[in-house]
Protein backbone atom coordinates (compact mmCIF):
# COMPACT_ATOMS: atom_id res chain seq x y z
CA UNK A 1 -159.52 0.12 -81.25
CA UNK A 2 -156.11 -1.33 -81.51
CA UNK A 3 -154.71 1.94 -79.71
CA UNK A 4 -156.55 0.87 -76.79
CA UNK A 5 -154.57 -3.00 -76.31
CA UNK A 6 -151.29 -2.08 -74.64
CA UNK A 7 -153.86 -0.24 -71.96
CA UNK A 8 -155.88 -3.20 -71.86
CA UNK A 9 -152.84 -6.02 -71.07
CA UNK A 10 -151.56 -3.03 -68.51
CA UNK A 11 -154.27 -2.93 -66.98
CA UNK A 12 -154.69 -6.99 -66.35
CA UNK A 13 -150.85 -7.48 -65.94
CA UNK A 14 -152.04 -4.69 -62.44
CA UNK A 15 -154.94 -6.85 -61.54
CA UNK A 16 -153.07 -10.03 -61.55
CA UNK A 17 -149.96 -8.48 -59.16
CA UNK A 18 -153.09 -7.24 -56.99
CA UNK A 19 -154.60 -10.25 -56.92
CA UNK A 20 -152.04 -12.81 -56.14
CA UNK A 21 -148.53 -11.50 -54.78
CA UNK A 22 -147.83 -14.71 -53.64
CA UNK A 23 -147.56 -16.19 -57.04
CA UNK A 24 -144.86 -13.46 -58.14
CA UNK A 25 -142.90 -12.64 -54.95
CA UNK A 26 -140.10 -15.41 -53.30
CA UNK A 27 -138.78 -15.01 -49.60
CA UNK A 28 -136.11 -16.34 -47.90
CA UNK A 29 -134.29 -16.70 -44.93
CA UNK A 30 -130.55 -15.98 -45.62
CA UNK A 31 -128.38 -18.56 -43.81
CA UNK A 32 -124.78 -17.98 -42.60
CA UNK A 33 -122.76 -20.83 -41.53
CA UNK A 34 -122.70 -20.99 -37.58
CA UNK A 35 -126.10 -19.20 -37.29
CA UNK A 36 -129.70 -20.40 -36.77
CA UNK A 37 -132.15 -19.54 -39.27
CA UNK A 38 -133.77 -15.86 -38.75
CA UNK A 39 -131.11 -15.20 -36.31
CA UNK A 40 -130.14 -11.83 -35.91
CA UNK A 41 -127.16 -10.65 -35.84
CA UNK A 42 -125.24 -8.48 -33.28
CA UNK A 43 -124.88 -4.99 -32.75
CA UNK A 44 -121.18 -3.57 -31.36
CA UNK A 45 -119.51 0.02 -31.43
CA UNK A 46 -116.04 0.48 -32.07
CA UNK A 47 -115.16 0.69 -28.55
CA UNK A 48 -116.80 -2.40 -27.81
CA UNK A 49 -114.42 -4.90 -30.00
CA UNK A 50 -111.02 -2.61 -28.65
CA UNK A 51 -112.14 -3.94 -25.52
CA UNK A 52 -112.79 -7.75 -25.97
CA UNK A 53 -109.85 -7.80 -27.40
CA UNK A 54 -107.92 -6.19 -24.39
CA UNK A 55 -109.82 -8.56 -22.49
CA UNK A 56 -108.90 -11.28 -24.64
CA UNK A 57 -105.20 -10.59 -24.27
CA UNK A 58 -105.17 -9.57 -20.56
CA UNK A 59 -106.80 -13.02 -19.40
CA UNK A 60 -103.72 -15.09 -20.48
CA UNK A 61 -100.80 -15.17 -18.25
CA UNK A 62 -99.30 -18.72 -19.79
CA UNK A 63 -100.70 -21.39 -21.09
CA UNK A 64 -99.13 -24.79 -22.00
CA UNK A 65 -101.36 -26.83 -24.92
CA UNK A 66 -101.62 -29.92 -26.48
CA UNK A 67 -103.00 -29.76 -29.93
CA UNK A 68 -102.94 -31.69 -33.25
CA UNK A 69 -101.27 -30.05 -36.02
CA UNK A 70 -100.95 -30.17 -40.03
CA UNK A 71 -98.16 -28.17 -41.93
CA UNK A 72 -98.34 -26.97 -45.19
CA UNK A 73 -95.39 -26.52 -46.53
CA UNK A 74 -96.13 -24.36 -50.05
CA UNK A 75 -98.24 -21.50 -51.21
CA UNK A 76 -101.46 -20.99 -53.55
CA UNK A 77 -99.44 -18.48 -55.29
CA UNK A 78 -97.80 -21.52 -56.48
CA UNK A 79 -100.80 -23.53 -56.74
CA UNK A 80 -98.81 -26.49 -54.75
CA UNK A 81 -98.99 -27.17 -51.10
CA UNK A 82 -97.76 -30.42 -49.36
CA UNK A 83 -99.30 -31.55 -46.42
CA UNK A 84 -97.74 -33.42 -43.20
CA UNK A 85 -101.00 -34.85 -41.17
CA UNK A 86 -101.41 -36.09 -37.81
CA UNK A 87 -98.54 -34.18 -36.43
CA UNK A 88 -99.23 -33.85 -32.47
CA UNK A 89 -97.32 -31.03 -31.30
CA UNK A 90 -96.98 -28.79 -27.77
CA UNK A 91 -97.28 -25.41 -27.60
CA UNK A 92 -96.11 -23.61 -24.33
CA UNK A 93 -96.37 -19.79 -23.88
CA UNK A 94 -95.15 -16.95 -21.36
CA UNK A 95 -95.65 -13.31 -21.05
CA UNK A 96 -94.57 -11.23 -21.83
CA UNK A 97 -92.69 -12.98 -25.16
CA UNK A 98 -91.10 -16.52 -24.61
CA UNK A 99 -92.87 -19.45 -26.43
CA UNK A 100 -91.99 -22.72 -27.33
CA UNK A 101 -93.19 -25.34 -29.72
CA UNK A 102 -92.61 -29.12 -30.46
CA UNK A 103 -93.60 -30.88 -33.00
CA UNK A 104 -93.81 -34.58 -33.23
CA UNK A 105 -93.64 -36.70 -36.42
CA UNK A 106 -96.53 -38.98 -37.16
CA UNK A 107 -96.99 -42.62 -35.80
CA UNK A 108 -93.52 -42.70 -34.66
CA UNK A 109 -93.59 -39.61 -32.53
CA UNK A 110 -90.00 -38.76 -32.66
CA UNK A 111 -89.73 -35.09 -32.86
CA UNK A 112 -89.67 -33.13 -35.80
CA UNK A 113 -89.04 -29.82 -34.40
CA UNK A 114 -88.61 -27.86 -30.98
CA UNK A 115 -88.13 -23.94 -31.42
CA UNK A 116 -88.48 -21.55 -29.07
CA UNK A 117 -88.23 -17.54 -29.27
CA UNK A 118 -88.29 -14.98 -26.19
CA UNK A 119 -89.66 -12.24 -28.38
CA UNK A 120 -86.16 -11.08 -30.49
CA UNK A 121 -84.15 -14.02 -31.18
CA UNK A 122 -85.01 -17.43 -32.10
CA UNK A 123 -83.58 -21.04 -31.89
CA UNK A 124 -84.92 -24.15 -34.04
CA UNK A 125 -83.63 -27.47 -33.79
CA UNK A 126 -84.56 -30.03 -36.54
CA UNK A 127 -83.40 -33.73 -35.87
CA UNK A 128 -83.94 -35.16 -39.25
CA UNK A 129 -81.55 -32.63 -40.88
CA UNK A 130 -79.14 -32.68 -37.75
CA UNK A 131 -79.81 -28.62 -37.78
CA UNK A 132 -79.58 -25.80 -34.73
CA UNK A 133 -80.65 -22.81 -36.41
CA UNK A 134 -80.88 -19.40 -34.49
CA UNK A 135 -80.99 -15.51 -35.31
CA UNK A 136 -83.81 -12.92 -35.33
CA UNK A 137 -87.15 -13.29 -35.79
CA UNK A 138 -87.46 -11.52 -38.92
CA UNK A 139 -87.34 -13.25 -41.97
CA UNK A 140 -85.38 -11.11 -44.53
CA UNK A 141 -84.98 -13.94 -46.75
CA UNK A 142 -87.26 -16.45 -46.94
CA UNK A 143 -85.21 -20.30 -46.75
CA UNK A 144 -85.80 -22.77 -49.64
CA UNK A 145 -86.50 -25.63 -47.09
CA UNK A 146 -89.49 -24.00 -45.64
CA UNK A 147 -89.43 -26.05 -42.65
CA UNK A 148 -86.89 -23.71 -41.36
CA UNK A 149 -88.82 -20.19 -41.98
CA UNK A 150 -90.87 -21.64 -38.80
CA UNK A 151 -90.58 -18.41 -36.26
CA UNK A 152 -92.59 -19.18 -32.68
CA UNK A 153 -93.21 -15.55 -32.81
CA UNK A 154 -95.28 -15.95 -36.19
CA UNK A 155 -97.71 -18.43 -33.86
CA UNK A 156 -97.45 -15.99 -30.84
CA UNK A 157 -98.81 -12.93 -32.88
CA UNK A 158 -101.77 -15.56 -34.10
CA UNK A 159 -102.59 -17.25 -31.44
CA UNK A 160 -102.88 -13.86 -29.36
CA UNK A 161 -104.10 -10.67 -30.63
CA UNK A 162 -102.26 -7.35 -29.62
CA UNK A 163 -104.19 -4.79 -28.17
CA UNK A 164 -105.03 -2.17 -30.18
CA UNK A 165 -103.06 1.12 -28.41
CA UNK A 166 -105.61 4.02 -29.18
CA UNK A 167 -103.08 6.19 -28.17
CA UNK A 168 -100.95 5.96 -30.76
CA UNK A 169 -102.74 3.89 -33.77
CA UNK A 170 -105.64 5.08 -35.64
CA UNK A 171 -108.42 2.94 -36.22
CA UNK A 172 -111.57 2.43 -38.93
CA UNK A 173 -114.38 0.28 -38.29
CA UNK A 174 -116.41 -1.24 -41.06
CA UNK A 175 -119.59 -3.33 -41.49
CA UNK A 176 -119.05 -5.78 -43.50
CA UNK A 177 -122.36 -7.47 -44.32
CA UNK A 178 -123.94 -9.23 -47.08
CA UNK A 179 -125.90 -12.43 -47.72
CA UNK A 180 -122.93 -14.91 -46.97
CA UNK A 181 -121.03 -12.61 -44.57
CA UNK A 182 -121.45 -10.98 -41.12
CA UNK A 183 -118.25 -9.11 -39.92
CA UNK A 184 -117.48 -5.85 -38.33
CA UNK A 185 -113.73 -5.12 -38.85
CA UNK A 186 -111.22 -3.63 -37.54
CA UNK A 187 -108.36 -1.28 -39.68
CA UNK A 188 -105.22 -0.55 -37.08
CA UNK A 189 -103.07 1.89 -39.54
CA UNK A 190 -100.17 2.93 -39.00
CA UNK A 191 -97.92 6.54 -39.78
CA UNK A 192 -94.34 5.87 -40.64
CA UNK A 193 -91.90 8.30 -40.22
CA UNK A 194 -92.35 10.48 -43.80
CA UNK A 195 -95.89 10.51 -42.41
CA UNK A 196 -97.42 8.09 -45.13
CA UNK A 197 -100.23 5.85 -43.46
CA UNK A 198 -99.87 2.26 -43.84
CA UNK A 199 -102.25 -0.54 -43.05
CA UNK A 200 -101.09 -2.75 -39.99
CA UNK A 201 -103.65 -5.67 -39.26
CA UNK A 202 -107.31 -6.35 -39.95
CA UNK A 203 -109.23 -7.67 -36.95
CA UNK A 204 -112.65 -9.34 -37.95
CA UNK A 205 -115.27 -10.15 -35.70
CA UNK A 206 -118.29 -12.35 -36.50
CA UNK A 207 -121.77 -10.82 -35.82
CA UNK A 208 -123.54 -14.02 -35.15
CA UNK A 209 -121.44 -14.09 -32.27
CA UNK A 210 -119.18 -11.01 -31.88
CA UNK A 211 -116.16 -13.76 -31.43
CA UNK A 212 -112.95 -12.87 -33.26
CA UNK A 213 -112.63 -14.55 -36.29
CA UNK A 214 -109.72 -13.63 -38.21
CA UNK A 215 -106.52 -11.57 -38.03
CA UNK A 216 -104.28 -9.99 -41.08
CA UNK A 217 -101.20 -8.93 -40.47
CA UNK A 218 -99.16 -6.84 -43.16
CA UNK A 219 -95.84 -5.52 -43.90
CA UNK A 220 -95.41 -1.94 -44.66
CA UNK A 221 -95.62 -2.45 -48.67
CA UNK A 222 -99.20 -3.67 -47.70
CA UNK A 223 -98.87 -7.36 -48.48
CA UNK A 224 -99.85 -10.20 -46.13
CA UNK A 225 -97.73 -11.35 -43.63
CA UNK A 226 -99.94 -13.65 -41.37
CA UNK A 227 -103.51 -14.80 -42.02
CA UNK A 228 -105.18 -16.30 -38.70
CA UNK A 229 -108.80 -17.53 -38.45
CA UNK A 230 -110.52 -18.46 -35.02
CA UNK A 231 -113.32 -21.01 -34.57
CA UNK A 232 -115.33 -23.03 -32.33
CA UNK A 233 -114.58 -21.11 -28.91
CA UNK A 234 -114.01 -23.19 -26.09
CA UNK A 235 -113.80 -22.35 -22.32
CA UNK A 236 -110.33 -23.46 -20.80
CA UNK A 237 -110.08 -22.70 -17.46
CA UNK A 238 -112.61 -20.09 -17.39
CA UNK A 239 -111.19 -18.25 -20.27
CA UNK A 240 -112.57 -18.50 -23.69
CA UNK A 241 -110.26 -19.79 -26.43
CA UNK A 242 -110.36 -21.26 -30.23
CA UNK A 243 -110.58 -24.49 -30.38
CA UNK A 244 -110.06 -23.83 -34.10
CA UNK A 245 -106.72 -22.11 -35.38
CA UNK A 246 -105.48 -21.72 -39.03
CA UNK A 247 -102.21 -19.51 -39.74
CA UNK A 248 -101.01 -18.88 -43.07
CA UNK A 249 -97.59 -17.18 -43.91
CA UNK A 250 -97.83 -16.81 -47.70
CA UNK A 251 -94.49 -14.89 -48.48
CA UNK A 252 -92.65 -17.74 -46.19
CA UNK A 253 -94.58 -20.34 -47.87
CA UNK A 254 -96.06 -22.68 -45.18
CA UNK A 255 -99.49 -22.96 -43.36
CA UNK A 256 -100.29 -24.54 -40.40
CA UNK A 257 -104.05 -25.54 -38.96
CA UNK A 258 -104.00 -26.30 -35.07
CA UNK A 259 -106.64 -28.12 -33.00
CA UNK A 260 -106.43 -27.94 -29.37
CA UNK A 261 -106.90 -31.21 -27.56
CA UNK A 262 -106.15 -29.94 -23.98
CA UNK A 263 -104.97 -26.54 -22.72
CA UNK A 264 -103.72 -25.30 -19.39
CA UNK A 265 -104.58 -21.50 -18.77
CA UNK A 266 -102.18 -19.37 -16.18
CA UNK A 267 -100.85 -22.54 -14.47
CA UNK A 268 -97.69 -21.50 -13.92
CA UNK A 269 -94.70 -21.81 -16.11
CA UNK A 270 -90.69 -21.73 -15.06
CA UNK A 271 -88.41 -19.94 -17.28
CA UNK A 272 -86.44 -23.49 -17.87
CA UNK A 273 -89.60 -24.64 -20.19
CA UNK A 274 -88.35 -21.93 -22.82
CA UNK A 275 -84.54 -23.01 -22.33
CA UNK A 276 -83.81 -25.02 -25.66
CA UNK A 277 -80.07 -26.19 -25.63
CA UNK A 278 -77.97 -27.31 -28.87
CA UNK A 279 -78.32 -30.98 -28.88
CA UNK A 280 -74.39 -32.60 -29.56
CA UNK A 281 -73.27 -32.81 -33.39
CA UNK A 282 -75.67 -31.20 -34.10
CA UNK A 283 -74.61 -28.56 -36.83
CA UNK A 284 -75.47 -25.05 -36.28
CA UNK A 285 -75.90 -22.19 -38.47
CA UNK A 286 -76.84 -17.98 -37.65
CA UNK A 287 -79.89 -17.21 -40.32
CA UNK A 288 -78.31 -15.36 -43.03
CA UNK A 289 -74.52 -16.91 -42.43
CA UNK A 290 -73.42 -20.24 -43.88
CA UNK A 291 -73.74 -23.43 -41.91
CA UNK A 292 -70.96 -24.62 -39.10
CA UNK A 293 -70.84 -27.27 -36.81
CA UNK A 294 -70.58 -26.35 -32.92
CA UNK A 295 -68.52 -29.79 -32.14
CA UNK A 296 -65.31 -28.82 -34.07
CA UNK A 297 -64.65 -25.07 -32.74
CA UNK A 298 -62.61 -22.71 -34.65
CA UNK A 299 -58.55 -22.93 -33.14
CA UNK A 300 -58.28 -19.66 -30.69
CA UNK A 301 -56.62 -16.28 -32.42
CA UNK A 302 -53.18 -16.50 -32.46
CA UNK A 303 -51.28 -14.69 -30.09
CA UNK A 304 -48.66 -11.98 -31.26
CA UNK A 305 -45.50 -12.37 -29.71
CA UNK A 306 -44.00 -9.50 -27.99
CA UNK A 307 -40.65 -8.28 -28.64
CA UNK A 308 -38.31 -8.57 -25.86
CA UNK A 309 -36.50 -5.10 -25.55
């Protein structure tokens, strides 16, 4: 008789699941930020996103925006970041390469910073420190005042995608979806010339929405150069934009989160908007060179005295 028991409980443990499923069985809607409940998300191909993004990029001929801005100067490698609020700042772009940006101080509004690139070289002018710095965009060394690793080009890759040239990079699309994300993305890779494949940028679009939503960019050892994340699209001027805009630099060690407040799309803009002149006394310095200042020039080379015959 006792052999018979763990058949017996079996048997009731089956005619209780039978009976009530309800009582044993839990369902839920998952909920992702930015979607309604029981949405569903999107469906793209890989040709699909190559294409907004072209589209994205091709839209904007210039564009001249107002926008509040906070600076992080820092990194959470160091687990320290400082923080300069309520900075209003303009940002005014060309194609193919020249942009501009100046930043005011808060309150006051004096200006904190005006630099302004035209795809190569850069020039950055910061008042408080009585500073005119210009040289290339690259950063081989990254500055100990991070204030002056600012680059305009570092915002111009951000702010606008690339294209992705199918021609010549290869590309992997993956599905990234779980309960608490919805992404397809993008892998642009690279072949250097030993023929090793490297990982360029990440391009991540949200499936509630198919919007772009974030942007890597990385160096050819495969760490981070730029982190950009998109939100809240907007329509300016008939052409859809992120209201939204964080850009991290890690290995230069500042941040910066930008909220448009008004935005001009492919209103027209002269090349003297992206003409940024040394300011007088001011003291200049060539990234990579020591400082000098501009107002006392170095005397001319002496001349050599010919020899009368």
């Amino acid at each position: 008789m006792p052999l018979r028991r763990p058949w017996s409980i079996l048997s009731l443990l089956c005619l209780i699941l039978l009976a009530s499923p309800a009582c044993l069985v839990r369902r839920r809607a998952i909920e992702r930020k930015g979607a309604k409940v029981d949405q569903a998300l999107l469906v793209a191909d890989r040709q699909t996103l190559v294409d907004a993004i072209a589209r994205q990029y091709d839209a904007i001929r210039d564009l001249n925006a107002e926008v509040n801005m906070i600076p992080a100067l820092g990194t959470t490698e160091k687990n320290k970041l400082t923080e300069y609020k309520d900075v209003r700042a303009y940002i005014l772009f060309r194609k193919p390469t020249d942009i501009r940006i100046i930043g005011l101080y808060p309150v006051v509004r004096n200006k904190a910073f005006d630099m302004v690139s035209n795809g190569n070289a850069f020039k950055l002018y910061i008042p408080a420190r009585n500073r005119f710095l210009t040289g290339n965009n690259e950063i081989i060394q990254p500055s100990a005042n991070k204030l002056e690793n600012l680059r305009p080009q570092h915002f111009q890759d951000a702010i606008l995608v690339r294209p992705i040239d199918t021609a010549k990079d290869k590309l992997l699309m993956e599905n990234f979806t779980d309960e608490d994300n919805a992404f397809y993305i993008l892998h642009v890779v690279d072949q250097n010339g030993n023929g090793q494949l490297q990982l360029d940028r990440t391009i991540w679009f949200n499936r509630i929405d198919l919007k772009l939503s974030r942007q890597l960019i990385f160096d050819t050892a495969g760490n981070i150069l730029t982190d950009a994340r998109y939100s809240d699209w907007k329509s300016w001027d008939n052409v859809p934009f992120p209201k939204h805009i964080e850009i991290n630099r890690p290995r230069d060690e500042y941040a910066v989160v930008i909220d448009i407040v008004k935005m001009d799309i492919n209103k027209g803009l002269g090349a003297e908007k992206f003409v940024l002149e040394q300011p007088e006394g001011t003291t200049t310095q060539t990234v990579g060179q020591g400082p000098h200042s501009p107002t006392t020039p170095p005397p001319p080379p002496a001349k050599g005295r010919t020899k009368k015959k």
